[in-house]
Protein backbone atom coordinates (compact mmCIF):
# COMPACT_ATOMS: atom_id res chain seq x y z
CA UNK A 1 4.95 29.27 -18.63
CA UNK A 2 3.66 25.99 -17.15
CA UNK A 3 4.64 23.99 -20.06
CA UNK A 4 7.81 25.06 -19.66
CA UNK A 5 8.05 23.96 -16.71
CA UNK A 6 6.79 20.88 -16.81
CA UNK A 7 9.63 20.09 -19.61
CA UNK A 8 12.14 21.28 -17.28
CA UNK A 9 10.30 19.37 -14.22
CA UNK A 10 9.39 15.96 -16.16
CA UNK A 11 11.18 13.98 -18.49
CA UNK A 12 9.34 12.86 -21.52
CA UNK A 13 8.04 9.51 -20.25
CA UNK A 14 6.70 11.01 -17.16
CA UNK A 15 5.69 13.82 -18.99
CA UNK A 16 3.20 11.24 -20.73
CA UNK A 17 1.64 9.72 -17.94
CA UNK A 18 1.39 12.92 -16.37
CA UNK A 19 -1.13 13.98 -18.80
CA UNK A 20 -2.69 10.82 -19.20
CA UNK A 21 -3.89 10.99 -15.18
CA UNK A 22 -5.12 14.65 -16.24
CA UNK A 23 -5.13 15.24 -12.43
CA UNK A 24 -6.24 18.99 -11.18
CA UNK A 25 -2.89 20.84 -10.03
CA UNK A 26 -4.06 22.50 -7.08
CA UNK A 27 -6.33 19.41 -5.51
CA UNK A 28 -4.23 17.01 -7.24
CA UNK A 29 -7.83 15.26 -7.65
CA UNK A 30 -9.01 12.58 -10.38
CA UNK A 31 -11.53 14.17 -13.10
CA UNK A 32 -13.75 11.05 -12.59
CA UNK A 33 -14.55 7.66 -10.97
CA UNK A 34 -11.34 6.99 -10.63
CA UNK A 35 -10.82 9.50 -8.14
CA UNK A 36 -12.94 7.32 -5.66
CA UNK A 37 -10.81 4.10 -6.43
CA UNK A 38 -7.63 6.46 -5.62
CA UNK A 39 -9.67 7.26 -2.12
CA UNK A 40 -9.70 3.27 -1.36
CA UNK A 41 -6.58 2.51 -2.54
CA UNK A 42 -5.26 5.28 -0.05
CA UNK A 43 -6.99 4.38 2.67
CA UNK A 44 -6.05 0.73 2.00
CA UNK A 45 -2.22 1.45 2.11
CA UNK A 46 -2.09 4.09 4.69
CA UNK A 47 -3.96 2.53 7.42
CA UNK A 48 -1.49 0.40 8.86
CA UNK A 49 1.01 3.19 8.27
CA UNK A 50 -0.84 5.75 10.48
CA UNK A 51 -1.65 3.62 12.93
CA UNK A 52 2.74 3.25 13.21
CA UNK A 53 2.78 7.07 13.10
CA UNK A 54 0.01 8.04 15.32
CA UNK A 55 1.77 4.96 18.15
CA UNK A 56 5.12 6.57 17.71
CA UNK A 57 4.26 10.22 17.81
CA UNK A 58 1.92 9.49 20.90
CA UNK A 59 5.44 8.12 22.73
CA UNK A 60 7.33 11.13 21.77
CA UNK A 61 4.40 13.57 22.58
CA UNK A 62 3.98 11.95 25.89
CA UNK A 63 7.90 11.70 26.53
CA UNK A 64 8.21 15.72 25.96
CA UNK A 65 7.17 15.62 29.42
CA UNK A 66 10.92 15.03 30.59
CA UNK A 67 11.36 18.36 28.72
CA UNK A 68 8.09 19.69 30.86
CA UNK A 69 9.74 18.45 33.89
CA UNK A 70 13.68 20.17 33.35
CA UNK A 71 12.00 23.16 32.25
CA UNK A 72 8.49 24.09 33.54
CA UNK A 73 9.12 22.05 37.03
CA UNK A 74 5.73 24.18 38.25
CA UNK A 75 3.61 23.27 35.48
CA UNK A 76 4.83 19.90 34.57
CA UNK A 77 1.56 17.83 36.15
CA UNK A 78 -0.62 20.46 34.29
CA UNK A 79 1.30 19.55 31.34
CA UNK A 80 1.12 15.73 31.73
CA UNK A 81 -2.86 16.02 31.79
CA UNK A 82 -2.61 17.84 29.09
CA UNK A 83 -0.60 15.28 26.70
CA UNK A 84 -2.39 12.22 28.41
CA UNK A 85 -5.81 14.17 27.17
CA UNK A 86 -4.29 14.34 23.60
CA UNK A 87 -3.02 10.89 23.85
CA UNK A 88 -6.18 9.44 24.35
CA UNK A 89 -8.48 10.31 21.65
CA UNK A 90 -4.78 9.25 19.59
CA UNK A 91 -5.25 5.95 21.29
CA UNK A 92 -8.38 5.54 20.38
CA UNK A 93 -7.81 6.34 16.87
CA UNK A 94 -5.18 4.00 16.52
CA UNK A 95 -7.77 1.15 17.63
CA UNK A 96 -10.66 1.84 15.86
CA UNK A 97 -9.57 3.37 12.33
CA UNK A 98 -9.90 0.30 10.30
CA UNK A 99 -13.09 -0.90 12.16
CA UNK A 100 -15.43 1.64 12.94
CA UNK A 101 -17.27 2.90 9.73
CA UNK A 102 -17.53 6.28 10.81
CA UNK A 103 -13.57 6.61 11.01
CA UNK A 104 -13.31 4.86 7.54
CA UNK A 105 -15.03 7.22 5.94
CA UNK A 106 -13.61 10.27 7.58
CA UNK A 107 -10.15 9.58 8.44
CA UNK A 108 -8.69 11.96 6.64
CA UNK A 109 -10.95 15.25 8.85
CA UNK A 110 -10.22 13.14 12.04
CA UNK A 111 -6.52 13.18 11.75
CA UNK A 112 -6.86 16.30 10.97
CA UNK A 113 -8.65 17.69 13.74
CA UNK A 114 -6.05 15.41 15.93
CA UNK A 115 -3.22 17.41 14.75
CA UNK A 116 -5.12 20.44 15.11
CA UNK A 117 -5.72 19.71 18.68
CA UNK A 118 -1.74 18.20 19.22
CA UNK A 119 -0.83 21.53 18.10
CA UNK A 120 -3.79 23.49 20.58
CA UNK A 121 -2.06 21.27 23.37
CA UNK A 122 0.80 22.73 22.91
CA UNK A 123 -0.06 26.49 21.99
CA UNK A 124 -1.82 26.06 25.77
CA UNK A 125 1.16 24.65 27.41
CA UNK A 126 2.84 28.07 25.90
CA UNK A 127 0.16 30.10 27.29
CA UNK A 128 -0.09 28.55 30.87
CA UNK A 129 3.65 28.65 31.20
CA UNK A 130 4.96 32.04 32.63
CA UNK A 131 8.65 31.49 32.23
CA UNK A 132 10.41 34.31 29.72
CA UNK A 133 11.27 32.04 27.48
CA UNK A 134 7.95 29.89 26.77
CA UNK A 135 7.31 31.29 23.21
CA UNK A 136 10.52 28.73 22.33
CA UNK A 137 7.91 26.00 23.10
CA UNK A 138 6.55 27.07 19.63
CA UNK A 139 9.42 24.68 17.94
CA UNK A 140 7.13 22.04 19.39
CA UNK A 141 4.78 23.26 16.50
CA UNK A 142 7.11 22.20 13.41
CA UNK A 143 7.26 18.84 15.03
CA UNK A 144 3.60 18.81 14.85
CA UNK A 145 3.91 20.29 11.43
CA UNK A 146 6.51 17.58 9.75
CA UNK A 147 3.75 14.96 11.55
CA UNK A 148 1.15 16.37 9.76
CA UNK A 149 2.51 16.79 6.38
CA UNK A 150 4.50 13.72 6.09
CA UNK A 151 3.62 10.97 8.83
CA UNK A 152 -0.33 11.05 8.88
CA UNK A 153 -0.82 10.09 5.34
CA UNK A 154 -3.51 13.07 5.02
CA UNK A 155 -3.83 14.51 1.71
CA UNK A 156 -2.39 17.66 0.29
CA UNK A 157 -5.53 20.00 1.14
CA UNK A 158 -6.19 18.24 4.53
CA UNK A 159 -2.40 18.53 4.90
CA UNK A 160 -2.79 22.32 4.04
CA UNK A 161 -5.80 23.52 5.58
CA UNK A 162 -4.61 21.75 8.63
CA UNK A 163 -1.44 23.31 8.77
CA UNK A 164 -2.46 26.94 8.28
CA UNK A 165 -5.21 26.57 10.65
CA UNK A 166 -2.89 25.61 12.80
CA UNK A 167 -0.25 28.65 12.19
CA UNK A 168 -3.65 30.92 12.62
CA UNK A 169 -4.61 29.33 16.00
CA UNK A 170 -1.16 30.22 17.09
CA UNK A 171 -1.01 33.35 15.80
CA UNK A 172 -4.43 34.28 17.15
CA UNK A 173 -3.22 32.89 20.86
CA UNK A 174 -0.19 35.17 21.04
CA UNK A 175 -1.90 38.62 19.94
CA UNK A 176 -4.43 37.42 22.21
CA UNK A 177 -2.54 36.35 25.85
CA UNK A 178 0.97 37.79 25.29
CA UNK A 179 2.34 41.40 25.00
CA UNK A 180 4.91 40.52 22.48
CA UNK A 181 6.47 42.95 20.12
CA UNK A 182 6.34 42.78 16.18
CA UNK A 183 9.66 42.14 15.40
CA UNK A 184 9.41 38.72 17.38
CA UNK A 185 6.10 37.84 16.39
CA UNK A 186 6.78 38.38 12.61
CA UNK A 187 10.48 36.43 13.44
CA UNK A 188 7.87 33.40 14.59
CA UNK A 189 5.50 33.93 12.08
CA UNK A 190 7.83 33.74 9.21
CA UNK A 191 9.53 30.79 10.68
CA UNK A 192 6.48 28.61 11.14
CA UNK A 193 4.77 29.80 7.88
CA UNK A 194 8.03 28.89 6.02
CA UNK A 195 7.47 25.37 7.36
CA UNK A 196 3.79 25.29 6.43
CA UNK A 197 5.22 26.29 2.31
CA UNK A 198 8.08 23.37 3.16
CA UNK A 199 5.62 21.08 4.06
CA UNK A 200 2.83 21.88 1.49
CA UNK A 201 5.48 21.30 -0.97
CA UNK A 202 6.85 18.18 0.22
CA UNK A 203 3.15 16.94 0.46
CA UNK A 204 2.19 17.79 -2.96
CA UNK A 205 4.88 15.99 -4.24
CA UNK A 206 4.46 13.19 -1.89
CA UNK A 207 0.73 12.81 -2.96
CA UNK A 208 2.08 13.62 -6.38
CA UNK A 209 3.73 10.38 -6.42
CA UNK A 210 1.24 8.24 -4.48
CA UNK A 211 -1.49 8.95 -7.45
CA UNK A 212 0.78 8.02 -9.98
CA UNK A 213 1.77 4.98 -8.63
CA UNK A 214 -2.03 4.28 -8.10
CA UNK A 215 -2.21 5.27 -11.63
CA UNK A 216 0.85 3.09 -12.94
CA UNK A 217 -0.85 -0.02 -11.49
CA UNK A 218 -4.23 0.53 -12.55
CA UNK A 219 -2.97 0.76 -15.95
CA UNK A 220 -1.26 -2.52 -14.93
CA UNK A 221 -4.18 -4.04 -13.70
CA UNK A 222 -5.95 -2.92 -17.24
CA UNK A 223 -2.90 -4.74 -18.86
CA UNK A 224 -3.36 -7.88 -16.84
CA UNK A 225 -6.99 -7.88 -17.51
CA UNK A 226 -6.82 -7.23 -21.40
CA UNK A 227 -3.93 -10.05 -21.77
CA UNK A 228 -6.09 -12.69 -19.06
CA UNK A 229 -8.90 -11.77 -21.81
CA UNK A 230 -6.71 -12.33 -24.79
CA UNK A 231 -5.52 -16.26 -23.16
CA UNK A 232 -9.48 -16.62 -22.80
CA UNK A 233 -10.05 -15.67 -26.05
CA UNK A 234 -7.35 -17.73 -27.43
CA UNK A 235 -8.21 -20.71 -25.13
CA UNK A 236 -11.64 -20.51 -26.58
CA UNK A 237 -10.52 -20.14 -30.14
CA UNK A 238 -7.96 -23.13 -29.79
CA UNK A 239 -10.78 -25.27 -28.44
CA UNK A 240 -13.04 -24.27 -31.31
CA UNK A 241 -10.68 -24.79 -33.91
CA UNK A 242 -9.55 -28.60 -31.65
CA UNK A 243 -13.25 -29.32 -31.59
CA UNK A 244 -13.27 -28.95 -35.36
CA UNK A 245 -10.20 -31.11 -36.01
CA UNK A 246 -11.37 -33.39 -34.08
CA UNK A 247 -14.55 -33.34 -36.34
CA UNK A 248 -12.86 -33.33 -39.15
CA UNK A 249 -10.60 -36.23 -38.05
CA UNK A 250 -13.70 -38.11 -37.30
CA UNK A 251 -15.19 -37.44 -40.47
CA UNK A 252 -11.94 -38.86 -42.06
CA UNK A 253 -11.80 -41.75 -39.75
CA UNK A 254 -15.31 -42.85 -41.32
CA UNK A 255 -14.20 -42.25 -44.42
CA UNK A 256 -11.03 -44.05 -44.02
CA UNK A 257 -13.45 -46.73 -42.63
CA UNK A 258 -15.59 -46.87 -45.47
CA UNK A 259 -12.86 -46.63 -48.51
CA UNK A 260 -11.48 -49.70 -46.48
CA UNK A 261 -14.46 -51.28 -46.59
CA UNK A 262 -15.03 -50.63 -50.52
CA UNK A 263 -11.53 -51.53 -51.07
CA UNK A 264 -12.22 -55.47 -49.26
CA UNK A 265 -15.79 -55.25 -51.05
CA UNK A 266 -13.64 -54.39 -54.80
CA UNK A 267 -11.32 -57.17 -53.77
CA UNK A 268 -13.75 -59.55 -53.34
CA UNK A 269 -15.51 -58.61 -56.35
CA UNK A 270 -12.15 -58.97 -58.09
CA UNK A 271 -11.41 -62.33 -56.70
CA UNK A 272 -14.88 -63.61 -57.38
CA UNK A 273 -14.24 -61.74 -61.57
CA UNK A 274 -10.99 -63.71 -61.75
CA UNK A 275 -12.76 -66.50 -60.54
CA UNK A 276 -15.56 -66.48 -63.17
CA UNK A 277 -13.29 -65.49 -65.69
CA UNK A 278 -11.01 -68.62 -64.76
CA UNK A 279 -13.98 -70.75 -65.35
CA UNK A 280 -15.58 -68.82 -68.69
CA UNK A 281 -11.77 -69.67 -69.83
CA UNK A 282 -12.14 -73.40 -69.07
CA UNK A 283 -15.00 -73.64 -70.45
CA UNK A 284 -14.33 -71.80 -74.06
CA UNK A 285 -10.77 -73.88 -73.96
CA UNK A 286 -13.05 -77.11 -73.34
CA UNK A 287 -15.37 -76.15 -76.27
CA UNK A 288 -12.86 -75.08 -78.18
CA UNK A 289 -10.75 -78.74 -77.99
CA UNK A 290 -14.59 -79.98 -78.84
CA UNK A 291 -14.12 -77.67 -82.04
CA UNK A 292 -11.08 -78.84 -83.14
CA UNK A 293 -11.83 -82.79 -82.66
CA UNK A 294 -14.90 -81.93 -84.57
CA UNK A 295 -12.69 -80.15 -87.50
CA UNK A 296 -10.32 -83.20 -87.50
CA UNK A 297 -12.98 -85.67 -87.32
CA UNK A 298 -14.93 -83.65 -90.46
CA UNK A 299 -11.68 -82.84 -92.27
CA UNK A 300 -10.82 -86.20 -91.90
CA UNK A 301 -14.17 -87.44 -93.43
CA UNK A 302 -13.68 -84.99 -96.66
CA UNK A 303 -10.72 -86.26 -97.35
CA UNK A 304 -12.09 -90.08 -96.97
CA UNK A 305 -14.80 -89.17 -99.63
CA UNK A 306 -12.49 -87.80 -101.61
CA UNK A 307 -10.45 -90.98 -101.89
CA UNK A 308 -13.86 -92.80 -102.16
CA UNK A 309 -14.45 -90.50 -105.14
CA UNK A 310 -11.08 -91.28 -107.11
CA UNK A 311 -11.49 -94.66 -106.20
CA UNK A 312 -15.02 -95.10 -107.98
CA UNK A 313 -13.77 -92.89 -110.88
CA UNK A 314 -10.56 -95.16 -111.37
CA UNK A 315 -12.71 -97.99 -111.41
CA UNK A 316 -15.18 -96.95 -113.66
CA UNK A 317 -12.47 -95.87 -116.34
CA UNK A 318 -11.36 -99.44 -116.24
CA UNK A 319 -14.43 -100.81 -116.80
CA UNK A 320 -14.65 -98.57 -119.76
CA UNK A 321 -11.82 -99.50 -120.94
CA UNK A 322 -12.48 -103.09 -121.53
């Protein structure tokens, strides 16, 4: 049956962060921890916000008087005490909510038991009245009622507890000072307890939305954080991996350096080779020109003996001959 519900009540993306907050349906509380960052977070955004409400319902409260003064003309001094009482502790509220500690930390059970005592204001005014028709006064009531669900930022049980205490001190104060017949009392009953449901449900679904959009930006916040860790993370890496090109860049640089230097050392050494080969050349084409004026000079000899030789042999056949 609930399920059902919920897939008529939520569409399938609210659906999901529905159950992710896993939040208890009748306190509409977190399961853990974060239930006591939801408490900051409300108190954060809904100072400034009661502080309007609680300013602007004090006016009207106190300006009901004009009412007091058409209608209870007798009474209407009375009445004024009694709203200026009311007013005060409001007043004083309103000053010290975000600065005393004790009203930070208990806001919620001291707006509470300023409603509760709005609303005892005006269940006395009814009671000290003794015009017939007083018991209409109780509309003041569901004024009190729409302030306390909607305009004092109090949470769904606060809201609730407040608001049926509140229909019980009423109900209490007519069995108990009027003679008023069933059919009247059960008319005003069912009247104000139909506001309490109206305003329970409005609250529920106020506070409903509140937590989710406390939920919705923690899950932001978690976003921001994981992606802010991610740009560290990278940040770091890209400096790593810069530091090691920048290494290995320097590493190259010196060995860029030193192949330079090898390749002026090898070109020296090659101009120095070419140098002493230049010279071994001159000097085996200078003995070698020695070689050859030596082979003339001893070919040239041989064939000088030779001629010798014939010479002597033609002269010694003509001596022979004779």
């Amino acid at each position: 049956m609930a399920n059902s519900i919920k897939k008529i009540i939520f569409s399938g993306a609210v659906k999901g962060i529905h159950n992710e907050m896993n939040l208890n349906p009748f306190t509409l509380k977190f399961p853990d921890e974060t239930e006591s960052e939801y408490k900051k977070y409300h108190f954060l955004y809904s100072v400034d916000f009661v502080r309007v409400a609680l300013l602007f319902s004090m006016v009207f409260y106190l300006l009901f008087n004009i009412l007091d003064y058409v209608v209870f003309t007798e009474n209407q001094l009375l009445f004024l005490l009694v709203r200026i009482g009311i007013c005060i502790p409001a007043a004083i509220i309103i000053l010290g909510i975000s600065k005393d500690s004790f009203l930070k930390r208990n806001w919620q059970a001291v707006l509470s038991i300023m409603v509760i005592i709005a609303a005892a204001g005006i269940i006395l005014m009814i009671i000290l009245s003794n015009k017939i028709f007083q018991h209409g006064y109780y509309a003041g009531l569901i004024l009190v009622l729409i302030f306390n669900y909607f305009f004092c930022r109090l949470s769904f049980i606060w809201a609730s507890a407040t608001g049926w205490i509140l229909f019980s001190i009423y109900l209490i104060a007519e069995l108990l000072f009027f003679d008023i017949s069933f059919e009247i009392l059960f008319m005003y009953a069912f009247f104000l307890g139909s506001a309490n449901f109206f305003g329970m449900a409005g609250s529920y679904f106020f506070e409903y939305q509140m937590r989710r959009e406390f939920y919705t930006i923690q899950l932001l916040e978690k976003e921001k954080q994981s992606v802010e860790d991610l740009n560290k993370n990278l940040e770091i890496k890209v400096a790593d991996r810069t530091a090691a090109l920048e290494k290995i860049n320097a590493e190259l640089s010196e060995k860029n350096k030193s192949l330079i230097a090898a390749k002026k050392e090898l070109s020296e050494h090659k101009t120095g080779l070419e140098k002493i080969v230049e010279k071994r050349t001159n000097e085996l084409q200078e003995k070698i020109s020695e070689l050859e004026n030596y082979n003339q000079l001893f070919v040239g000899r041989e064939f000088r003996i030779k001629e010798l030789k014939d010479k002597i042999h033609e002269l010694e056949m003509q001596l022979n001959n004779k």
